[in-house]
Structure formats: C-alpha cells, structure tokens
N, C-alpha and C. Protein backbone atom coordinates (compact mmCIF):
# COMPACT_ATOMS: atom_id res chain seq x y z
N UNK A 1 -13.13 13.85 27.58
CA UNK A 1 -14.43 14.28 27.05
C UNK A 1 -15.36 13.07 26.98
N UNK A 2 -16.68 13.11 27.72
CA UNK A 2 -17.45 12.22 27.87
C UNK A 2 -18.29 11.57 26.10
N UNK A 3 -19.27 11.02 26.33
CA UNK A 3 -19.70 10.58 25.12
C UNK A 3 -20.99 11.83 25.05
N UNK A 4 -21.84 11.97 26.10
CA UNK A 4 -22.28 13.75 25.48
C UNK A 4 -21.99 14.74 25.15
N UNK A 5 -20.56 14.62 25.61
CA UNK A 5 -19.97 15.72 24.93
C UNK A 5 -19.71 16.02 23.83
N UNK A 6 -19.23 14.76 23.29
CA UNK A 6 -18.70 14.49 21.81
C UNK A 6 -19.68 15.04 21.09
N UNK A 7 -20.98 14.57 21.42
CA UNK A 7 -22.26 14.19 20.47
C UNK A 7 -22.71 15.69 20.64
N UNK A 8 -22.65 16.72 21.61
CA UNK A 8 -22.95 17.76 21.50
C UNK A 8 -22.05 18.63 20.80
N UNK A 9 -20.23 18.55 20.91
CA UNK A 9 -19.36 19.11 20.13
C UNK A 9 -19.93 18.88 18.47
N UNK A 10 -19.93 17.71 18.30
CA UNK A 10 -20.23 17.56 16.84
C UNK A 10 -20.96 17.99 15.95
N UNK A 11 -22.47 17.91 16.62
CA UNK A 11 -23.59 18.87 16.49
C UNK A 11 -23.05 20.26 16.34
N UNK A 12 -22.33 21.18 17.29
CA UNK A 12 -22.23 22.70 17.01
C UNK A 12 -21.28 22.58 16.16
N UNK A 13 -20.34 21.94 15.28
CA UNK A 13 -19.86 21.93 14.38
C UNK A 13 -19.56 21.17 13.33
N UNK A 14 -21.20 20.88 13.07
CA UNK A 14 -21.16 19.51 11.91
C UNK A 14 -21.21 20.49 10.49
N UNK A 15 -21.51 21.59 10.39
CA UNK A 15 -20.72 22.07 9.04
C UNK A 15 -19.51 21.96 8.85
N UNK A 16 -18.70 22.30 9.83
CA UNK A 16 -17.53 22.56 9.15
C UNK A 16 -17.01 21.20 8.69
N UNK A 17 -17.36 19.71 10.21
CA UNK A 17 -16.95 18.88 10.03
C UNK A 17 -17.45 17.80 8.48
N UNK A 18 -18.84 18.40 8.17
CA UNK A 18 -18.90 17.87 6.74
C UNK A 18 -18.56 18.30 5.92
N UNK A 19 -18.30 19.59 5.63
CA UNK A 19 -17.17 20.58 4.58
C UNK A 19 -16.10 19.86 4.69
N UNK A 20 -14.78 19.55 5.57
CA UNK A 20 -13.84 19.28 6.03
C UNK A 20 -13.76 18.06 4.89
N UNK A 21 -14.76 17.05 5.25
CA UNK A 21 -14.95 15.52 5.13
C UNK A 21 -15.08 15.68 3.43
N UNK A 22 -15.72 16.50 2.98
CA UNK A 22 -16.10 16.43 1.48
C UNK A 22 -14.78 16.62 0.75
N UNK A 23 -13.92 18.07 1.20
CA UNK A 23 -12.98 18.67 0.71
C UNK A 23 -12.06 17.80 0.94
N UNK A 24 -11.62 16.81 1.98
CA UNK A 24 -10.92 15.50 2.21
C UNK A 24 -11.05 14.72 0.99
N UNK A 25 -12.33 14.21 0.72
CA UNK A 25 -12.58 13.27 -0.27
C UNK A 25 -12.63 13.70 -2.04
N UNK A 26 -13.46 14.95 -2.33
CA UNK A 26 -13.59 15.62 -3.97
C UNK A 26 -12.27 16.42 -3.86
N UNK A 27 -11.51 17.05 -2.89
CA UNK A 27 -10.48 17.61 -3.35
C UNK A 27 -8.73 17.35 -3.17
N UNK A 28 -8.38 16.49 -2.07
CA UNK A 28 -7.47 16.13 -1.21
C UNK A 28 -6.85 14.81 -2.08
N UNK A 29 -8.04 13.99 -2.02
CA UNK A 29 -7.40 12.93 -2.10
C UNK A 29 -7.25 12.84 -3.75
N UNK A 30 -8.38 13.23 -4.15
CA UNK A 30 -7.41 13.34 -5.99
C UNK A 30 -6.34 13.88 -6.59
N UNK A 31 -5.84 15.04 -5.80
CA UNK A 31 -4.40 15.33 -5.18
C UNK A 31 -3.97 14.27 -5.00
N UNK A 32 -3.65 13.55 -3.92
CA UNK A 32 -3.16 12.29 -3.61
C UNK A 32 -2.85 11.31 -4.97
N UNK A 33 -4.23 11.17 -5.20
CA UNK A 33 -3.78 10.12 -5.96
C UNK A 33 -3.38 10.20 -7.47
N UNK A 34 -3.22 11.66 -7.81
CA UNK A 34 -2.64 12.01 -8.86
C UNK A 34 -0.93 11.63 -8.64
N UNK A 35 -0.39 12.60 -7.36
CA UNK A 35 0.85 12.49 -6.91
C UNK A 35 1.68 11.43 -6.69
N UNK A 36 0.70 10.48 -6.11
CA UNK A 36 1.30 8.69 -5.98
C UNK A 36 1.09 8.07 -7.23
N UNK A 37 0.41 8.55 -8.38
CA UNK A 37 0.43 7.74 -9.54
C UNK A 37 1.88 8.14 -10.40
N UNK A 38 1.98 9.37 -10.45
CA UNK A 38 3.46 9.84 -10.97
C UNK A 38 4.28 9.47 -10.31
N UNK A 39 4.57 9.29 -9.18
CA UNK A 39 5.55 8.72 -8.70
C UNK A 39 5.56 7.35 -8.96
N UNK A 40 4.79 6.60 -9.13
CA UNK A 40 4.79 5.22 -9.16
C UNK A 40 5.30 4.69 -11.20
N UNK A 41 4.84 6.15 -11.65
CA UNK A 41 4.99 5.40 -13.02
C UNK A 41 6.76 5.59 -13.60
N UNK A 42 7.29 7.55 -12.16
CA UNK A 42 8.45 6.90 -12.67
C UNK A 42 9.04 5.99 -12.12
N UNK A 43 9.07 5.23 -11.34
CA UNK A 43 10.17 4.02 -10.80
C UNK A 43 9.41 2.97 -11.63
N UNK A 44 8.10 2.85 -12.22
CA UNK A 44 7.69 1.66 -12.62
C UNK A 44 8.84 1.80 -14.03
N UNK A 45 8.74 2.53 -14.67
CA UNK A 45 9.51 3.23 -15.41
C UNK A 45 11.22 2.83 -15.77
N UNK A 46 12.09 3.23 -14.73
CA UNK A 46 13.07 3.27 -14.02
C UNK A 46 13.49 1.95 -13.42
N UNK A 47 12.55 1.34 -13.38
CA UNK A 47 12.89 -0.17 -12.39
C UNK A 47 12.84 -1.35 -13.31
N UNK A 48 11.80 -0.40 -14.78
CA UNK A 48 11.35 -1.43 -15.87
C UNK A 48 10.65 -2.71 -14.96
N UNK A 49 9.09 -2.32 -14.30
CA UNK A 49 8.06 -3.13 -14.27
C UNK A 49 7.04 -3.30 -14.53
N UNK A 50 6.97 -4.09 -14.83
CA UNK A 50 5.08 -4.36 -15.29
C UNK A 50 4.41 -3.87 -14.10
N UNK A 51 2.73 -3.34 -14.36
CA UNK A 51 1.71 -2.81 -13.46
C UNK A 51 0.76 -2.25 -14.13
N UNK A 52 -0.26 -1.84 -13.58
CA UNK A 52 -1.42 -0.93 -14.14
C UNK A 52 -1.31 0.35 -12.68
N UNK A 53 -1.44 1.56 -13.59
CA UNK A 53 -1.51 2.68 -12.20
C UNK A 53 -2.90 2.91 -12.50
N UNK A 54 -3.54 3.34 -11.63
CA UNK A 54 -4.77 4.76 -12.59
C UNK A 54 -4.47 6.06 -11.17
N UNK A 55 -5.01 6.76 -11.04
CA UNK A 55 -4.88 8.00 -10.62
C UNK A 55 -5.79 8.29 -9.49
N UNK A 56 -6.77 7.28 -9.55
CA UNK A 56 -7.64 7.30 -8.43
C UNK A 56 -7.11 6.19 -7.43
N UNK A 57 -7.48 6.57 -5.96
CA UNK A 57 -6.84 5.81 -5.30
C UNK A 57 -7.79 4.66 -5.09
N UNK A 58 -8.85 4.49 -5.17
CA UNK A 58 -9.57 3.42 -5.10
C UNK A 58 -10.01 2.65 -6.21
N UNK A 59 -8.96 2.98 -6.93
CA UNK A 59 -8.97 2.04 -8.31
C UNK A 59 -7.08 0.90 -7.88
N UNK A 60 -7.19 0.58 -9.30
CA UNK A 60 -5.46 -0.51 -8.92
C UNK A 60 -4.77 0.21 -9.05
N UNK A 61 -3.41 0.01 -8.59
CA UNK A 61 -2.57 0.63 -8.23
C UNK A 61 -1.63 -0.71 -7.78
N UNK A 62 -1.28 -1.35 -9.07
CA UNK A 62 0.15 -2.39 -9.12
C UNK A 62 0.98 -2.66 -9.76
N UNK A 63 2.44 -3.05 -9.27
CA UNK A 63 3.15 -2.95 -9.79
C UNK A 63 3.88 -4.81 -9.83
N UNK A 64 5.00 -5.09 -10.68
CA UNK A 64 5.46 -6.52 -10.71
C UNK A 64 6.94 -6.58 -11.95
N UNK A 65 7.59 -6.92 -11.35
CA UNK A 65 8.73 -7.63 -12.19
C UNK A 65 8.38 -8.34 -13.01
N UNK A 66 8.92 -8.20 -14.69
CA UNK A 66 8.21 -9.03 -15.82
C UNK A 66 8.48 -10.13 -15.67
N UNK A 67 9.87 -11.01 -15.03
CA UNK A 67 9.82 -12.03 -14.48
C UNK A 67 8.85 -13.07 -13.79
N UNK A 68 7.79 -12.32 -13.13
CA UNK A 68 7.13 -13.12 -12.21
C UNK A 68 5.60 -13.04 -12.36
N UNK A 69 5.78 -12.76 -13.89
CA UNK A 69 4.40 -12.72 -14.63
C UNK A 69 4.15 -14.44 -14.53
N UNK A 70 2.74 -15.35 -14.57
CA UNK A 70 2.47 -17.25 -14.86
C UNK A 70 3.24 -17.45 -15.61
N UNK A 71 3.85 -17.98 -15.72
CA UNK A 71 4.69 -18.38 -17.40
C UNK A 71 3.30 -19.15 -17.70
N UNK A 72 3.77 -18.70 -19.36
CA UNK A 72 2.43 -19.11 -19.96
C UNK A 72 1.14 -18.47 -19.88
N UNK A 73 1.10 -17.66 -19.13
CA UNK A 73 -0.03 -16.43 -19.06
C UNK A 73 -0.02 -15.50 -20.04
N UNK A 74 -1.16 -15.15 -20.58
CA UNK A 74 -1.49 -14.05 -21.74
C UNK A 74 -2.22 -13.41 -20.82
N UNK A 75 -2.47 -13.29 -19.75
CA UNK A 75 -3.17 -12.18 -19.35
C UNK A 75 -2.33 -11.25 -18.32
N UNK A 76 -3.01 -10.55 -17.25
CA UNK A 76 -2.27 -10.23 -16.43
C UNK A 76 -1.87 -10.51 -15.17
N UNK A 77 -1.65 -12.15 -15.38
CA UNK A 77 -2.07 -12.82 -14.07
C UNK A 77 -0.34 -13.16 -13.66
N UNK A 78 0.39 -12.98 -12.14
CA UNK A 78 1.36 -12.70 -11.77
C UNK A 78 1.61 -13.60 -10.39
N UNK A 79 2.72 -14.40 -10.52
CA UNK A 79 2.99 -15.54 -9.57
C UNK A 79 2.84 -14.07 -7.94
N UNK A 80 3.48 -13.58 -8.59
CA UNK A 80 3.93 -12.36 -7.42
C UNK A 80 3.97 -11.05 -7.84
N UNK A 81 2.91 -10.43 -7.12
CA UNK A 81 3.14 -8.71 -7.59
C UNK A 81 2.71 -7.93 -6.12
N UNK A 82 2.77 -6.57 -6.22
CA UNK A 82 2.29 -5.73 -4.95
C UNK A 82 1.80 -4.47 -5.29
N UNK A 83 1.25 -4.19 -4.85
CA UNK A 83 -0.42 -2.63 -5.11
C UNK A 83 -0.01 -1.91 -3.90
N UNK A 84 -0.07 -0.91 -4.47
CA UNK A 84 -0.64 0.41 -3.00
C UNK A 84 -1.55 0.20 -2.91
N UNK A 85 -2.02 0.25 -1.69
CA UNK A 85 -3.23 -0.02 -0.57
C UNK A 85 -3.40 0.66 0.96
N UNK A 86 -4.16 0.21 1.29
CA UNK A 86 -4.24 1.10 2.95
C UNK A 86 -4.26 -0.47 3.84
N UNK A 87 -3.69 0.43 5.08
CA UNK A 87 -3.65 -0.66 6.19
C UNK A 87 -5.28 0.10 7.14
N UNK A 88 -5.61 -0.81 7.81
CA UNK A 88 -6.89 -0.77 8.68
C UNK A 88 -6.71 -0.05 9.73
N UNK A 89 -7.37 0.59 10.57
CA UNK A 89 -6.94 1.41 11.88
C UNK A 89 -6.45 0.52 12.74
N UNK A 90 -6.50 0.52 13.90
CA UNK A 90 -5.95 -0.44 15.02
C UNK A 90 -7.84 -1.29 15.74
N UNK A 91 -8.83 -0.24 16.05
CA UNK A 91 -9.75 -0.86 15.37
C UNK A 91 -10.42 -2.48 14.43
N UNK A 92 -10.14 -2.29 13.30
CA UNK A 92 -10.30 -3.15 12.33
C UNK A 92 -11.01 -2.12 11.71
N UNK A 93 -11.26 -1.04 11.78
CA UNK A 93 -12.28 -0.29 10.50
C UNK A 93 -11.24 0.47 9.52
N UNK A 94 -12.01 0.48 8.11
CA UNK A 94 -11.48 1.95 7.10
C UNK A 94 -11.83 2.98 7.67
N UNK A 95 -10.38 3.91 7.14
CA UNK A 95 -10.38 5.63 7.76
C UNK A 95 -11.45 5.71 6.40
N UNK A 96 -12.39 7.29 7.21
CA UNK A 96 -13.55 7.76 5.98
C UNK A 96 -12.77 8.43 4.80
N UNK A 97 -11.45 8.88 4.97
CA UNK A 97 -10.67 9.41 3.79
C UNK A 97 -9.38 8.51 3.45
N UNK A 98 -9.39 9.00 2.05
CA UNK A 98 -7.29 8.05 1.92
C UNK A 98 -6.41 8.99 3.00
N UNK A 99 -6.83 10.55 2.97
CA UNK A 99 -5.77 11.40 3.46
C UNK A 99 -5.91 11.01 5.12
N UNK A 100 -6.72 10.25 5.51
CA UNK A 100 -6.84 9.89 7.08
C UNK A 100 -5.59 9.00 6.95
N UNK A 101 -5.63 7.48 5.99
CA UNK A 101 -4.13 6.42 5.94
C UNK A 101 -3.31 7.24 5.83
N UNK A 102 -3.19 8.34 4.55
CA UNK A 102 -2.11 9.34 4.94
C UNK A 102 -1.20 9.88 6.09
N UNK A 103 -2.05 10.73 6.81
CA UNK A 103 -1.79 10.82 8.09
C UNK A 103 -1.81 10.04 9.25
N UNK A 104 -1.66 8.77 9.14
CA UNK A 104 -2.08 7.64 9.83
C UNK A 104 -2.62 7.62 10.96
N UNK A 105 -4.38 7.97 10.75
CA UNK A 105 -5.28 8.29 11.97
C UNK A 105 -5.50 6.96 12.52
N UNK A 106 -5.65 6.84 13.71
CA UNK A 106 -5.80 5.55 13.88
C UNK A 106 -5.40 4.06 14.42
N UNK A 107 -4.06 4.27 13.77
CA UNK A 107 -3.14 3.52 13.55
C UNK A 107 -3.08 2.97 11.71
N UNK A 108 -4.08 3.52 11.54
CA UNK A 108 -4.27 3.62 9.52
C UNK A 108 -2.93 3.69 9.05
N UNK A 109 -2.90 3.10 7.40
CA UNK A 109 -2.03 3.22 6.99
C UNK A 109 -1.71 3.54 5.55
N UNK A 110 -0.39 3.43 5.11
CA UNK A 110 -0.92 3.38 3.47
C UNK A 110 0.62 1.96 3.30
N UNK A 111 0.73 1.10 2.31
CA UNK A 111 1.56 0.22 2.72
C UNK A 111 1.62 -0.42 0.75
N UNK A 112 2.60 -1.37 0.38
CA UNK A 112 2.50 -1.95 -0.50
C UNK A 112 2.70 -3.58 -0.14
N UNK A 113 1.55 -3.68 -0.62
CA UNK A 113 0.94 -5.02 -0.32
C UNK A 113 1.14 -6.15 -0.96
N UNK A 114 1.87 -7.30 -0.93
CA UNK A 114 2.37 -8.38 -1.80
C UNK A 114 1.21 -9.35 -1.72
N UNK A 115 0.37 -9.67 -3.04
CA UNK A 115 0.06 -10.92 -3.32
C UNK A 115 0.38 -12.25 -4.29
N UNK A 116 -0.77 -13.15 -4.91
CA UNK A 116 -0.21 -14.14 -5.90
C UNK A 116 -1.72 -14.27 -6.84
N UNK A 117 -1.21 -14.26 -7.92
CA UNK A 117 -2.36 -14.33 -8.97
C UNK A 117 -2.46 -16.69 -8.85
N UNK A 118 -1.37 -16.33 -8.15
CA UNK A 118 -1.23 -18.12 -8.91
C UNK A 118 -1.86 -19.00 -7.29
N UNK A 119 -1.96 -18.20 -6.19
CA UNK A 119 -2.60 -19.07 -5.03
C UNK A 119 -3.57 -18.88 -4.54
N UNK A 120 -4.59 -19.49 -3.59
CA UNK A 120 -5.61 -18.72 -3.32
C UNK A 120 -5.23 -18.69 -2.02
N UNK A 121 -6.10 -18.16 -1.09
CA UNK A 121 -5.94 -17.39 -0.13
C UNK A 121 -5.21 -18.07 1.21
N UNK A 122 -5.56 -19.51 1.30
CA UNK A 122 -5.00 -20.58 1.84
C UNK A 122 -4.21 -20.95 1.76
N UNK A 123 -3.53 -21.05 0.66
CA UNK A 123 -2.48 -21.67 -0.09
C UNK A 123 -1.34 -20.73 0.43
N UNK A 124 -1.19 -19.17 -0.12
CA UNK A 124 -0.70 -17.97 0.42
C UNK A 124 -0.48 -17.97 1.60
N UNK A 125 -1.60 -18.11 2.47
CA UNK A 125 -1.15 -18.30 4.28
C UNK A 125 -0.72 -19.46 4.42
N UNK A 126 -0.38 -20.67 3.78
CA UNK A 126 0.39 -21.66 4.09
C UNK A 126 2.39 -21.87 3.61
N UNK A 127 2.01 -20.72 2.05
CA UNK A 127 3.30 -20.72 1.75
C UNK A 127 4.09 -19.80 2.36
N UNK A 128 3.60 -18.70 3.75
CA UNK A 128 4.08 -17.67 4.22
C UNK A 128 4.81 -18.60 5.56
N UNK A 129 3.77 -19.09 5.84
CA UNK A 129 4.43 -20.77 7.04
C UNK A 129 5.36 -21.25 6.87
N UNK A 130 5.39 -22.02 5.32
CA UNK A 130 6.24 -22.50 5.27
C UNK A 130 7.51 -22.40 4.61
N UNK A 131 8.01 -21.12 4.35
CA UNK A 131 9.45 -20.85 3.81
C UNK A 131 9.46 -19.62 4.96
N UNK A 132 9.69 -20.51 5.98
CA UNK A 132 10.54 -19.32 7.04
C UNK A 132 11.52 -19.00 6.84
N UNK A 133 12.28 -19.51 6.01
CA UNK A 133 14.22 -19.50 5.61
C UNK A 133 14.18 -17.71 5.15
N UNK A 134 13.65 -18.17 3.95
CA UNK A 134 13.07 -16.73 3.13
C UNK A 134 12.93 -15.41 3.49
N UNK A 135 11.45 -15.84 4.00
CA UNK A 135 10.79 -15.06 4.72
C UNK A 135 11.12 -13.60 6.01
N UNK A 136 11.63 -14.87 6.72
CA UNK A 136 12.75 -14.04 7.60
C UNK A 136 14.04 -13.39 7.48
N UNK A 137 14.34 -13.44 6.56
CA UNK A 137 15.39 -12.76 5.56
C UNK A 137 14.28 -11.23 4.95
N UNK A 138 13.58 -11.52 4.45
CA UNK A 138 12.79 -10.58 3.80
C UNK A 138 12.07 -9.37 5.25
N UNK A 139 12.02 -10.12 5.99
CA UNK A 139 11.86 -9.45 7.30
C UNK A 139 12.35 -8.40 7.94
N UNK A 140 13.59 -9.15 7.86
CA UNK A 140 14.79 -8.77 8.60
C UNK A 140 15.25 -7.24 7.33
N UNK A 141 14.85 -7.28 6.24
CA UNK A 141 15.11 -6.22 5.51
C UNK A 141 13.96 -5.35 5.44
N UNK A 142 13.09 -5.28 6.43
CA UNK A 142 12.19 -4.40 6.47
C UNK A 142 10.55 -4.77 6.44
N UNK A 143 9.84 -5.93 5.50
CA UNK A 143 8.95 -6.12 5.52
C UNK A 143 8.11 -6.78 6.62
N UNK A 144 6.76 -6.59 6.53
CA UNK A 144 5.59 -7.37 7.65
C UNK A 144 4.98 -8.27 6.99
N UNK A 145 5.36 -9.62 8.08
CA UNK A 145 4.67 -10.69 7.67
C UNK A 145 4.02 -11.08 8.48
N UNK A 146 2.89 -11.41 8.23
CA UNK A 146 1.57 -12.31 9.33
C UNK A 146 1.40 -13.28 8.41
N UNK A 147 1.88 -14.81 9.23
CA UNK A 147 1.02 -15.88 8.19
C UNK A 147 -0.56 -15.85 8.86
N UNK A 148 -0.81 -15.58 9.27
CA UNK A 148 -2.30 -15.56 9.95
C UNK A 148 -3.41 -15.36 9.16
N UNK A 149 -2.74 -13.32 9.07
CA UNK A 149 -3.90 -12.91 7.81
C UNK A 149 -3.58 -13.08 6.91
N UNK A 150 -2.18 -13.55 6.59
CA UNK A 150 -1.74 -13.54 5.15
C UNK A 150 -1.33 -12.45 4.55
N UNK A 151 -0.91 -11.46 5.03
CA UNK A 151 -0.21 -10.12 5.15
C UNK A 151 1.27 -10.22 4.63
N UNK A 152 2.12 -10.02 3.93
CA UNK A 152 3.23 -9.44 3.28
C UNK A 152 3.15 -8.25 2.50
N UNK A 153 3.67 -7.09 3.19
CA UNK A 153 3.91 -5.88 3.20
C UNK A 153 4.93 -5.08 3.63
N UNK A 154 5.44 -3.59 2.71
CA UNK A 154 6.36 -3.04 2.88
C UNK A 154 5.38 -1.44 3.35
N UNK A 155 5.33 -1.18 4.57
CA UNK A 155 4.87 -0.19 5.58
C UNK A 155 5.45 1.34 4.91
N UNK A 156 4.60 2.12 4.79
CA UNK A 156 4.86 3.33 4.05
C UNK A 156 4.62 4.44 5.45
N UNK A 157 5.75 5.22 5.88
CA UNK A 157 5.16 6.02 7.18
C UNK A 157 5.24 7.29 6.52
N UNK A 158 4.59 8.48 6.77
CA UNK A 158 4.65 10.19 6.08
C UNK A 158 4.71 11.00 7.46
N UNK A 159 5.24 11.61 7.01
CA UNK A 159 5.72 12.65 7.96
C UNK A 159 4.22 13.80 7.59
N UNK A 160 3.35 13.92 8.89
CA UNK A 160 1.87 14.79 8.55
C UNK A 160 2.60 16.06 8.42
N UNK A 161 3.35 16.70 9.24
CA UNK A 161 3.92 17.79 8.84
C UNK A 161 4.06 18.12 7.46
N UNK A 162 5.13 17.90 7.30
CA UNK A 162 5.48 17.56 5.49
C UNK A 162 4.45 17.60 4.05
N UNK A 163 3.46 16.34 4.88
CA UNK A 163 2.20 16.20 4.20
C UNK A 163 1.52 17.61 4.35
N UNK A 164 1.17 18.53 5.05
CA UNK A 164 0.44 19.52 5.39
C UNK A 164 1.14 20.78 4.89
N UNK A 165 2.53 20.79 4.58
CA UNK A 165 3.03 21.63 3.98
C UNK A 165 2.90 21.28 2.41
N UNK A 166 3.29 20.24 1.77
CA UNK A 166 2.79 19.66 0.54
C UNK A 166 1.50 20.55 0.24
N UNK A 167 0.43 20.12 0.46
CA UNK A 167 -0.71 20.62 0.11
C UNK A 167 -1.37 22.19 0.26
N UNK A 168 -0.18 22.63 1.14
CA UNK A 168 0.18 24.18 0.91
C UNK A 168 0.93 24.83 -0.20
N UNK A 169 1.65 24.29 -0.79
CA UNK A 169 2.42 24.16 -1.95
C UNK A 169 2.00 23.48 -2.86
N UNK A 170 0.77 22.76 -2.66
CA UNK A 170 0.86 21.99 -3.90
C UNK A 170 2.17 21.41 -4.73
N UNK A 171 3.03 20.72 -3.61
CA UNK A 171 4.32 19.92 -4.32
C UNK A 171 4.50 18.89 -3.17
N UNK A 172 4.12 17.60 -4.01
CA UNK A 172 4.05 16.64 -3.20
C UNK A 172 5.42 16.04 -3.10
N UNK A 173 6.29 15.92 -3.94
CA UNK A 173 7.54 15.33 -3.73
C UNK A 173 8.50 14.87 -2.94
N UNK A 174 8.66 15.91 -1.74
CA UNK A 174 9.36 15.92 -0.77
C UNK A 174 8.41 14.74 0.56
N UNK A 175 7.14 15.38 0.50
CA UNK A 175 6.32 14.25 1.68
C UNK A 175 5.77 13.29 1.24
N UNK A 176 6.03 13.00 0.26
CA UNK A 176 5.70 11.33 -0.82
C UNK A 176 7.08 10.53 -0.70
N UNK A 177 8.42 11.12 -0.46
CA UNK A 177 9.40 10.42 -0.53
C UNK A 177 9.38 9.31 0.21
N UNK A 178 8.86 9.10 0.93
CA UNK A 178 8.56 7.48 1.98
C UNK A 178 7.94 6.44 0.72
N UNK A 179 7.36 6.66 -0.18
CA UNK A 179 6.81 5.86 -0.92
C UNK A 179 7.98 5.48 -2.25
N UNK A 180 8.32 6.31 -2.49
CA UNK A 180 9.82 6.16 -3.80
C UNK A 180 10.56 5.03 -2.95
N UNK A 181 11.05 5.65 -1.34
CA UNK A 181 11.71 4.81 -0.79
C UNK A 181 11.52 3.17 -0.70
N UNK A 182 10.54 3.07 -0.17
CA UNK A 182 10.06 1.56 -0.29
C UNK A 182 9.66 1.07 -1.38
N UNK A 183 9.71 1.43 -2.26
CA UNK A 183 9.70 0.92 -3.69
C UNK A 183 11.55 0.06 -4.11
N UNK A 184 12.28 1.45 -3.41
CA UNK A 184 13.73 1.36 -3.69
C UNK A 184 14.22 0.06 -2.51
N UNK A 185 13.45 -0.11 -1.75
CA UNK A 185 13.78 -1.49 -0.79
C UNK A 185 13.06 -2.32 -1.12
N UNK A 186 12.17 -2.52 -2.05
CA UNK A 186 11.56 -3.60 -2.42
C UNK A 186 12.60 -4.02 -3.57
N UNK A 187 13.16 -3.08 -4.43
CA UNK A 187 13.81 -3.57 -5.50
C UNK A 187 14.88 -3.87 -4.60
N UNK A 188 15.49 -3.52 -4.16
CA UNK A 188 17.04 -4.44 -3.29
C UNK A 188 16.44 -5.79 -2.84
N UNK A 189 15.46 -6.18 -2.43
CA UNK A 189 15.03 -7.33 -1.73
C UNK A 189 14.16 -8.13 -3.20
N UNK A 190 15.04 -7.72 -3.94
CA UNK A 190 14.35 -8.48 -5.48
C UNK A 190 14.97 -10.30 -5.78
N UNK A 191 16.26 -10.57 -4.75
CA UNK A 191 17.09 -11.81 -4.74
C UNK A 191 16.08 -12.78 -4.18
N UNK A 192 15.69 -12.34 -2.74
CA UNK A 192 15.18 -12.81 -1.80
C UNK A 192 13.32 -13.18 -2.11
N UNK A 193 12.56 -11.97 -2.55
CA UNK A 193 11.42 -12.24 -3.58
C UNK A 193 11.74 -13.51 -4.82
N UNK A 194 12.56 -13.00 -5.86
CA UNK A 194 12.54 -13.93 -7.21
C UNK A 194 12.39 -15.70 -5.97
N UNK A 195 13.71 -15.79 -4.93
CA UNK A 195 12.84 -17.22 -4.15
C UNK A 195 11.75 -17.86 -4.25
N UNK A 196 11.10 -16.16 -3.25
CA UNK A 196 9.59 -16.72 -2.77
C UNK A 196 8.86 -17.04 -4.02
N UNK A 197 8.97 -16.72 -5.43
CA UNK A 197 8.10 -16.72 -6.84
C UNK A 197 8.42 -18.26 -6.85
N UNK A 198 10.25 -18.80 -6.86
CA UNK A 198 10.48 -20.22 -7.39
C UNK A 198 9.54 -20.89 -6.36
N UNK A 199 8.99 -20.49 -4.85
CA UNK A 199 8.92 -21.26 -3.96
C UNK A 199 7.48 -21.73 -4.25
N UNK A 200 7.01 -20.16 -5.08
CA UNK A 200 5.06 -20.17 -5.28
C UNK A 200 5.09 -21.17 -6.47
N UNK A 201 5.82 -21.39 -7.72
CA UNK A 201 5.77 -22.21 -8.34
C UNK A 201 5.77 -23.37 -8.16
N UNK A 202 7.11 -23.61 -7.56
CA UNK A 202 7.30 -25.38 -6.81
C UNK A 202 5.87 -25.61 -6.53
N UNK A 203 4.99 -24.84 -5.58
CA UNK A 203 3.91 -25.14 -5.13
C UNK A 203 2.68 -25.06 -6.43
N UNK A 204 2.53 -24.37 -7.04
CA UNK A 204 1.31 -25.03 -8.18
C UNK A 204 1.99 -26.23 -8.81
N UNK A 205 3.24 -26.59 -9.25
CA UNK A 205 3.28 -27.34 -10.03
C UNK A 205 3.30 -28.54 -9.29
C-alpha cells in the first residue's frame, strides 16, 4: 500500500480510528494499569519490597529490596531499584497507547527497568562496562544489557491473544502472567544484583 493510499484509507476511516485511539487510552489502559498495579503489590508484598505503585501507568511504578535502599538515606533514594516502563518501537518513537507496548507494536515494549538513585547517568554506563564478571552472569539469566544506553532490563513479552481474550473477560491474570514471572527471575537473580549494589557502592565511596 502506497503512501496515498494510506492517507486516503485513513481519511475514510478516521472515526473509527479516533474512537479506537480514545477507548485505547480513557478505557484500556486504566484497565491495564489497574491490573499491573495488583499484581505488582502482591509480589511486592510476597517478596517483602520496598516501592511506590500507583495505578496509572504513566505515573511510578517501582519496586526495590530494603537492602539496597543509600544507607543512611531517609528518603527514598535506592543504590538499586527497577520500575515498569515501556521499551521504544524499533523506530526510536513512543507507541500512542500503553496497550500498543502491550501488544508490542512496533517492536514496543513493556520491560522492568533497573536504575541507581546513587549514580548519574555516566557513572551507570561506566559501572555496566566495568563489572563484566557480574553482569554477564546476570545476562546469561535472562536480562538486557547495553552499556551504551545504559539499559539493564528484564523484557516482559504477552501473548496479544491472551491479552485480547483478557479484556473480553475482564480477567487479566492469566495474560499478565509474563510480568509475575519476571519479577520471580529477578528475585532468583537477587545473589548476583546484591553484587552489582556492593559494586555501585565501592564506586560512590
């Protein structure tokens, strides 16, 4: 399909496609992000970790081992913690909905994302360099690392099927299970993390 085409398809059906787009965003995704907040509070729960959820998806959404809170911090500042978030299309742009990362249009995603309250952004892409020992261990159990962008992440995939039956049912449980899961491999890879925290410390101090 050429590029007039598109532009003429779109046109004979830009109602539905802005209905579609609205009901995506005021009705879909607050679904969503009701469903991923319960799930997240029971393993936060269950795993006994520190985090803040809220229910909207474009609010925070993190979680952290009370361990790897600054020592010496009164606030909520965390050598090492990780948030639900979205990955970028293949592109470099945001999908116009969460339920687009959902269904991973794109190459979009939805993923839990490891940062450091204690490095800045440099520092982070240098300490990803330099504890390859680690790192590649943590790898090798599933996660994505780019020292480049500075990326450490555990990749969340959904089955759209699943997802599309969910929201026919209104019971997200069964096509959210990719997200419980990688929660449950982040906590197994909790030996190999507590490291990378001694490794982020060594480095401020």
């Amino acid at each position: 399909m050429n590029d007039p085409s598109v532009g003429a398809t779109i046109v004979r059906h830009i109602d539905e496609l802005e209905a579609a787009i609205r009901f995506a965003q005021d009705t879909m995704q607050p679904q969503l992000g009701k469903a991923v907040a319960h799930l997240m509070e029971v393993k936060k729960k269950s795993l006994n970790l520190d985090g803040k959820i809220e229910h909207d998806l474009d609010r925070e959404m993190w979680l952290a081992f009370p361990d790897w809170r600054t020592p010496g911090d009164t606030a909520d500042n965390y050598d090492l913690f990780f948030e639900f978030d979205q990955s970028l299309c293949i592109d470099g742009e945001e999908t116009t909905t969460w339920v687009g990362n959902f269904c991973g249009f794109g190459g979009a995603g939805i993923r839990f994302a490891f940062h450091s309250n204690a490095l800045g952004q440099r520092e982070w892409k240098n300490l990803l360099r330099s504890e390859r020992d680690i790192l590649d261990q943590i790898v090798a159990l599933g996660l994505l690392c780019d020292p480049k962008t500075g990326e450490l992440a555990q990749l969340v995939t959904l089955d759209r099927a699943l997802l599309a039956d969910a929201f026919d049912d209104e019971e997200f449980d069964e096509a959210l299970a990719p997200i419980k899961a990688a929660l449950d491999r982040i906590e197994t890879m909790r030996p190999l993390l507590d490291k990378l925290v001694m490794a982020i410390r060594k480095k401020v101090r």
